[in-house]
Protein backbone atom coordinates (compact mmCIF):
# COMPACT_ATOMS: atom_id res chain seq x y z
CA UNK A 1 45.40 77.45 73.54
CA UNK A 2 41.72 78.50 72.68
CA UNK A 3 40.06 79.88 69.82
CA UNK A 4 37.96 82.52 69.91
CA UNK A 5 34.68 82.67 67.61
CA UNK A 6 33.13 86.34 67.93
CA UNK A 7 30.23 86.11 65.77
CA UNK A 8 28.62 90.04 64.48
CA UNK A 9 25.37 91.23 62.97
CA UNK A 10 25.97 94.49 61.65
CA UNK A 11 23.15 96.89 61.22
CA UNK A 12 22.58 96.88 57.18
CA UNK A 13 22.69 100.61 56.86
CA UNK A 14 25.96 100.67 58.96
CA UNK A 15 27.84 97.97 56.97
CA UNK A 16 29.97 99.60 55.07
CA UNK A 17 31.17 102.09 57.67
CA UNK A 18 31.43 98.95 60.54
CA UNK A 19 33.93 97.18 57.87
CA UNK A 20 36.34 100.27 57.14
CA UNK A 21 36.51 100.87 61.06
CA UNK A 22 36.34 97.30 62.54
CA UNK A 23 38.78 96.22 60.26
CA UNK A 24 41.33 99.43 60.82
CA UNK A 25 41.62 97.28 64.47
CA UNK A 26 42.30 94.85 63.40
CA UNK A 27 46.14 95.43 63.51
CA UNK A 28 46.39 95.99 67.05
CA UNK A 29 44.23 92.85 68.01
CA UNK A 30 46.76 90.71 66.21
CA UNK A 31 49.83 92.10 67.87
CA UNK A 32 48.31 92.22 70.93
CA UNK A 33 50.03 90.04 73.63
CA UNK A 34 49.08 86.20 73.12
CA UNK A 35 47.20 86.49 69.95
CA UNK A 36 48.84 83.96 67.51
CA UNK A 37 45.98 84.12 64.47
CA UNK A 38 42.98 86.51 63.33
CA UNK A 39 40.38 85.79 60.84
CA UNK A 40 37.58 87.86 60.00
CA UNK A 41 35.59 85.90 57.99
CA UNK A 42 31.96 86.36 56.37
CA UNK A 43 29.58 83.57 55.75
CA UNK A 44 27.47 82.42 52.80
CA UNK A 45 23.71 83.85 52.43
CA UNK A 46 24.30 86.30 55.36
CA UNK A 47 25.78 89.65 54.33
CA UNK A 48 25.49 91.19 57.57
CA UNK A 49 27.22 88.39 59.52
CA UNK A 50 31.23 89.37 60.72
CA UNK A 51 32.15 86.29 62.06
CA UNK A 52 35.85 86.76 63.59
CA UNK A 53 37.86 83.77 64.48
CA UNK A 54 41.17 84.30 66.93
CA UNK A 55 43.63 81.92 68.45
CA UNK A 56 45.61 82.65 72.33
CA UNK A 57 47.98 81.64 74.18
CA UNK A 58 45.02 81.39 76.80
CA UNK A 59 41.65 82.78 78.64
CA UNK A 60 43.67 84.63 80.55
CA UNK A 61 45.13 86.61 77.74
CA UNK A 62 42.12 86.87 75.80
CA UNK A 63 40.62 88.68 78.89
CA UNK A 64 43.34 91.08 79.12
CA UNK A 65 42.67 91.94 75.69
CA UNK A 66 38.89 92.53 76.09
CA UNK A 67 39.03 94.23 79.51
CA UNK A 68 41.81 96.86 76.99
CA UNK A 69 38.85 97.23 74.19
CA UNK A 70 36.75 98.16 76.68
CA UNK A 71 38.89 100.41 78.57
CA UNK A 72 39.21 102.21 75.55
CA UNK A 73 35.90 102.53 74.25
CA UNK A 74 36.26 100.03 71.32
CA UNK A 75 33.02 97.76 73.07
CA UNK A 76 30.70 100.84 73.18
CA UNK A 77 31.32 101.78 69.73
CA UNK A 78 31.01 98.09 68.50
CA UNK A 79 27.42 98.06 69.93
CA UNK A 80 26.39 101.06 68.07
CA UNK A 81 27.00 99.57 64.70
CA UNK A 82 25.33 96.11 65.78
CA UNK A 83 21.75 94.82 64.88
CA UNK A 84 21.81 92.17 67.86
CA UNK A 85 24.08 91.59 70.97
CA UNK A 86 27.40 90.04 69.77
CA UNK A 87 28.00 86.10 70.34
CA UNK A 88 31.21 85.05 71.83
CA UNK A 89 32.24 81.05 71.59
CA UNK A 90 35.37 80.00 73.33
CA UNK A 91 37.00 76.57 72.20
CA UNK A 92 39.75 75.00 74.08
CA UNK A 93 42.24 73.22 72.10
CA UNK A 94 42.48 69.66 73.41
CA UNK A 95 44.75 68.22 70.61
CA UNK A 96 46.35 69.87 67.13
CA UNK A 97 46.91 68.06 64.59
């Protein structure tokens, strides 16, 4: 398993509009093959941070998933709404407690 830390700064003009549509994908991204958990999260004393925190089955199926997003546009737009380039952290579970 690995978890997935895709960390966002969203353009402060475009904030509003990023959340309504970013979230509205939300949906898909959880039912998509392999994905077990989604978070999005925001963090304390940065209100244009979109941190969003995932868990797969594996790298494999998280790559799937992103090489679909692109395919259909989804990275492109994403880009347009960001201040900076996004940050992606990958985590491999050793143990779970």
């Amino acid at each position: 398993m690995i978890i997935v830390n895709l960390q966002l700064k969203v353009k402060p003009e475009k904030k509003e509009e990023f959340i309504e549509w970013f979230y509205g994908l939300l949906p898909d991204t959880r039912n998509y093959d392999g994905c077990s958990e989604l978070n999005a999260c925001s963090i304390a004393g940065e209100p244009n941070a979109v941190d969003v925190i995932s868990k797969w089955e594996s790298q494999e199926k998280y790559d799937t998933y992103l090489a679909w997003r692109e395919e259909e546009g989804t990275l492109t737009t994403l880009a347009d709404y960001l201040s900076e380039e996004p940050v992606f952290r990958f985590l491999t579970v050793e143990k779970q407690f």
